[in-house]
Protein backbone atom coordinates (compact mmCIF):
# COMPACT_ATOMS: atom_id res chain seq x y z
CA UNK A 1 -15.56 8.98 -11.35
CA UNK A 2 -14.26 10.31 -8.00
CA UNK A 3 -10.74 11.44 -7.63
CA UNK A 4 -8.10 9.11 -6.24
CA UNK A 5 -7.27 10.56 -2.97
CA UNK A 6 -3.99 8.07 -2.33
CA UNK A 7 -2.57 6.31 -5.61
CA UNK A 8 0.83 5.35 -6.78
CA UNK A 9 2.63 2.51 -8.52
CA UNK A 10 4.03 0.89 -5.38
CA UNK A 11 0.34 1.50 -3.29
CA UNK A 12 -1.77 -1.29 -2.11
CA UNK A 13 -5.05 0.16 -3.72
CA UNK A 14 -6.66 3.68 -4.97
CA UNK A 15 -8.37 5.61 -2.06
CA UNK A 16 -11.45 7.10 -2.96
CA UNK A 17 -14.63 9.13 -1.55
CA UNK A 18 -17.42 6.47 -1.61
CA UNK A 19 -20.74 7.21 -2.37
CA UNK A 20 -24.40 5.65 -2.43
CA UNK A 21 -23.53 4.34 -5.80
CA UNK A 22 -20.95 2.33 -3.94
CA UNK A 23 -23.67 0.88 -2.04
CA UNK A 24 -24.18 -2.88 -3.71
CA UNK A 25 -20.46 -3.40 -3.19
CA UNK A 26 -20.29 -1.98 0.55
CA UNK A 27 -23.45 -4.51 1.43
CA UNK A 28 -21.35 -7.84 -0.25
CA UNK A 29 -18.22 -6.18 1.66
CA UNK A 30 -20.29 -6.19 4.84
CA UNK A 31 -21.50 -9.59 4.49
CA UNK A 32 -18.59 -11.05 3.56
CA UNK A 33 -15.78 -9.28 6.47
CA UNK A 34 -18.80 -8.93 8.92
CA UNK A 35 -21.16 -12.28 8.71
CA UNK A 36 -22.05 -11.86 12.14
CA UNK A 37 -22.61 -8.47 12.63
CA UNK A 38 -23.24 -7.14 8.94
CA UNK A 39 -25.06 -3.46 9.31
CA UNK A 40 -28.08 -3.57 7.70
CA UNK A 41 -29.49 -1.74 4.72
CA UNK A 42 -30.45 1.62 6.22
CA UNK A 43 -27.27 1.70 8.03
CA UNK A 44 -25.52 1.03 5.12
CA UNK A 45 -27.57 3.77 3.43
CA UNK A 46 -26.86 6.02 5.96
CA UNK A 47 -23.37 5.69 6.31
CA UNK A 48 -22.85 6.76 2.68
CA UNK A 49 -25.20 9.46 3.03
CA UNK A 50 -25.32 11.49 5.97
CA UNK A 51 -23.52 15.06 6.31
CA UNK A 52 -20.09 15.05 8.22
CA UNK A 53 -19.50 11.11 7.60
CA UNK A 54 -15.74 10.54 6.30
CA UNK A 55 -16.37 7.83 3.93
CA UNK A 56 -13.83 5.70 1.67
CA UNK A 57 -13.05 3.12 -0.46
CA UNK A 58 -10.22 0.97 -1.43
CA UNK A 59 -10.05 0.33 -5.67
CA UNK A 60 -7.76 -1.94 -7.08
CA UNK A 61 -8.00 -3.60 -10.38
CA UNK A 62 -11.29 -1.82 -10.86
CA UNK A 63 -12.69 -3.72 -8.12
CA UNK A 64 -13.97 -1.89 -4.56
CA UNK A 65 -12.09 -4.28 -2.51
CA UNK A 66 -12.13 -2.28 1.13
CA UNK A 67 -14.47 0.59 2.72
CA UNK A 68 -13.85 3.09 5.66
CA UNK A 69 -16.15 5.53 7.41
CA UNK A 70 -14.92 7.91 10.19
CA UNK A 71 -18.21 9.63 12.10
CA UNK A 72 -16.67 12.83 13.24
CA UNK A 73 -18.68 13.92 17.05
CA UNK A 74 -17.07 17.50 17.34
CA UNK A 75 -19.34 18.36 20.33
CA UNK A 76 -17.91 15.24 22.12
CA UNK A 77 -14.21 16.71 20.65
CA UNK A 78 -13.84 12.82 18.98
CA UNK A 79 -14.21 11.19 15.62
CA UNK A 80 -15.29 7.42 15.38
CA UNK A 81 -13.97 5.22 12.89
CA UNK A 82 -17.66 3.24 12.50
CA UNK A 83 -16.18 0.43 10.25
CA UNK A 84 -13.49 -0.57 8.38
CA UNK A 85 -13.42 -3.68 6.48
CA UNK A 86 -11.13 -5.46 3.55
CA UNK A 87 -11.70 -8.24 1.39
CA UNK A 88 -10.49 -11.31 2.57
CA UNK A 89 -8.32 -12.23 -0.60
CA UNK A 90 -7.02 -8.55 -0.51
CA UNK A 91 -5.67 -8.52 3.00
CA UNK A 92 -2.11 -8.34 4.38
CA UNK A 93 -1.47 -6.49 1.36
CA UNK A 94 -1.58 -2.59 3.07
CA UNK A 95 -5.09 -1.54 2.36
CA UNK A 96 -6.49 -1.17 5.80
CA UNK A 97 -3.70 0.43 6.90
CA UNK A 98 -4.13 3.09 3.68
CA UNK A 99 -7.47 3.63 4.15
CA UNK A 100 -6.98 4.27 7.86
CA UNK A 101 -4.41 6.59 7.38
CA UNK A 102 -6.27 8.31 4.43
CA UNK A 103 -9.25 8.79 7.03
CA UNK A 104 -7.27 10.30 9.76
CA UNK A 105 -5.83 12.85 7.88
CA UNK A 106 -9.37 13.70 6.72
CA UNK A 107 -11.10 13.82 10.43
CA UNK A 108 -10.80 17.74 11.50
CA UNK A 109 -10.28 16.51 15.69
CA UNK A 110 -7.20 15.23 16.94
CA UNK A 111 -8.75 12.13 19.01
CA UNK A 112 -10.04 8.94 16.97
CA UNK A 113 -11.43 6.48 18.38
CA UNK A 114 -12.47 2.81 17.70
CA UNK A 115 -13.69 -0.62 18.49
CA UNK A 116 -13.47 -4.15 17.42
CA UNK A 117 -13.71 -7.72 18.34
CA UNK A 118 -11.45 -9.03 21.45
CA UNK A 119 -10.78 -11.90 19.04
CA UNK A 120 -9.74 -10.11 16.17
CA UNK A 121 -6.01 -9.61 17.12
CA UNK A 122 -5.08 -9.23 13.61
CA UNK A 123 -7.57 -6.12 13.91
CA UNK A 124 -6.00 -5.02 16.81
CA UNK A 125 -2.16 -5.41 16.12
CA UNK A 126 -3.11 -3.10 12.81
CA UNK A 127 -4.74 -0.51 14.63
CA UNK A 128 -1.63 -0.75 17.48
CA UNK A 129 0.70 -0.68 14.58
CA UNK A 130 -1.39 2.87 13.28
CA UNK A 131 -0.29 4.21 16.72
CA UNK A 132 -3.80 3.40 18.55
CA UNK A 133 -3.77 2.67 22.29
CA UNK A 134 -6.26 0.75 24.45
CA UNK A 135 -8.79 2.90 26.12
CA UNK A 136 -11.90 0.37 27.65
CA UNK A 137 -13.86 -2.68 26.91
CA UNK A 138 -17.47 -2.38 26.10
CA UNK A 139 -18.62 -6.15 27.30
CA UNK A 140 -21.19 -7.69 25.21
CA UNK A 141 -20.87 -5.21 22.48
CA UNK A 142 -21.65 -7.74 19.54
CA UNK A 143 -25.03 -9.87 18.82
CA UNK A 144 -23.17 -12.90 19.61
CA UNK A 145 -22.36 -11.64 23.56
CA UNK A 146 -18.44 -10.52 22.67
CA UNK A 147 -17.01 -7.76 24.15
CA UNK A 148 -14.98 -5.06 21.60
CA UNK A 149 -12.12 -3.59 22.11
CA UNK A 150 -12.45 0.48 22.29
CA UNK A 151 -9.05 2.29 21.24
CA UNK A 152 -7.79 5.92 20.84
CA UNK A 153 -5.17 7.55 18.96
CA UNK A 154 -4.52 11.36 19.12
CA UNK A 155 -2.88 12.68 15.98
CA UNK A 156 -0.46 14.97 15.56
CA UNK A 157 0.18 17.76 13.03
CA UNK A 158 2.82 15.69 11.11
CA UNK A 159 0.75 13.15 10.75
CA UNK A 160 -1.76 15.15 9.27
CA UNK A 161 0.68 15.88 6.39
C-alpha cells in the first residue's frame, strides 16, 4: 500500500500516488464527475501509466473518493493539471483543494496550468481560491460545443514547502 503523502486527523482525505491498480475506481470516478466528457479506457490507462505523469488520489474511509494528474511539458516550461475530479457526496469537504495543492508541490516548473467548463464556477472559484488566474478561452473545447476555461498559476518557493 502506497505511502500517504498528506494525512492528519483534521485532513479532508489521505493523498496518495495512484496507480493502474487504481484504475476500476478512476473509470467509476470519471463517469460519475465527468458524464459528458468521461476519458476513455486507454486514456485512463495512460494517465496512470506513462513516465513524468503526477498522479494522485484522495482515500478516505478506505474508499478512493478523488483523483488528480498533473502532465508536466518541461520543453514548453509548463505543467498541466489533465483532470481533477471528487466524488460528488465528498465535495465541499477540502479534497480538491488537497489534492491540488499536493500536486503542485510535486510538479518540478513553476507555471501550472488548467482548464475547465465555463459553467463550472464552483470549479473555477476553487482553482481562483488556489491562487490561479485567467489566461484564455479555448471555444468549443468539450463534445457538447462548451468552451473551457484555461488558467495559470506560477508558484512560488514557499509554496513549494
Amino acid at each position: 500500500m502506497p505511502t500517504p503523502l498528506q494525512v492528519s486527523p483534521d485532513g479532508p482525505a489521505a493523498i496518495e500516488t495512484a496507480s493502474l491498480r487504481d484504475l476500476g475506481n478512476l473509470r467509476v470516478i470519471e463517469k460519475i464527475c465527468f458524464p459528458k466528457d468521461a476519458w476513455p479506457l486507454l486514456d485512463l490507462i495512460s494517465v496512470l501509466t506513462f513516465p513524468g505523469v503526477i498522479r494522485l488520489k484522495a482515500v478516505k474511509d478506505g474508499q478512493m473518493v478523488g483523483f488528480i494528474a498533473g502532465d508536466v511539458k518541461r520543453s514548453e516550461g509548463v505543467a498541466w493539471i489533465a483532470t481533477l475530479a471528487v466524488l460528488p457526496e465528498f465535495r465541499r469537504q477540502g479534497i480538491g483543494s488537497a489534492l491540488l495543492r499536493v500536486c503542485e508541490v510535486q510538479v518540478p516548473l513553476s507555471r501550472i496550468r488548467l482548464c475547465g467548463r465555463l459553467s463550472n464556477q464552483v470549479a473555477i472559484r476553487l482553482y481562483e481560491d488556489r491562487g490561479y488566474a485567467r489566461a484564455g478561452e479555448w471555444t468549443d473545447y468539450y463534445q457538447d460545443g462548451e468552451s473551457a476555461l484555461v488558467m495559470e498559476k506560477i508558484i512560488t518557493a514557499a509554496e513549494r514547502r
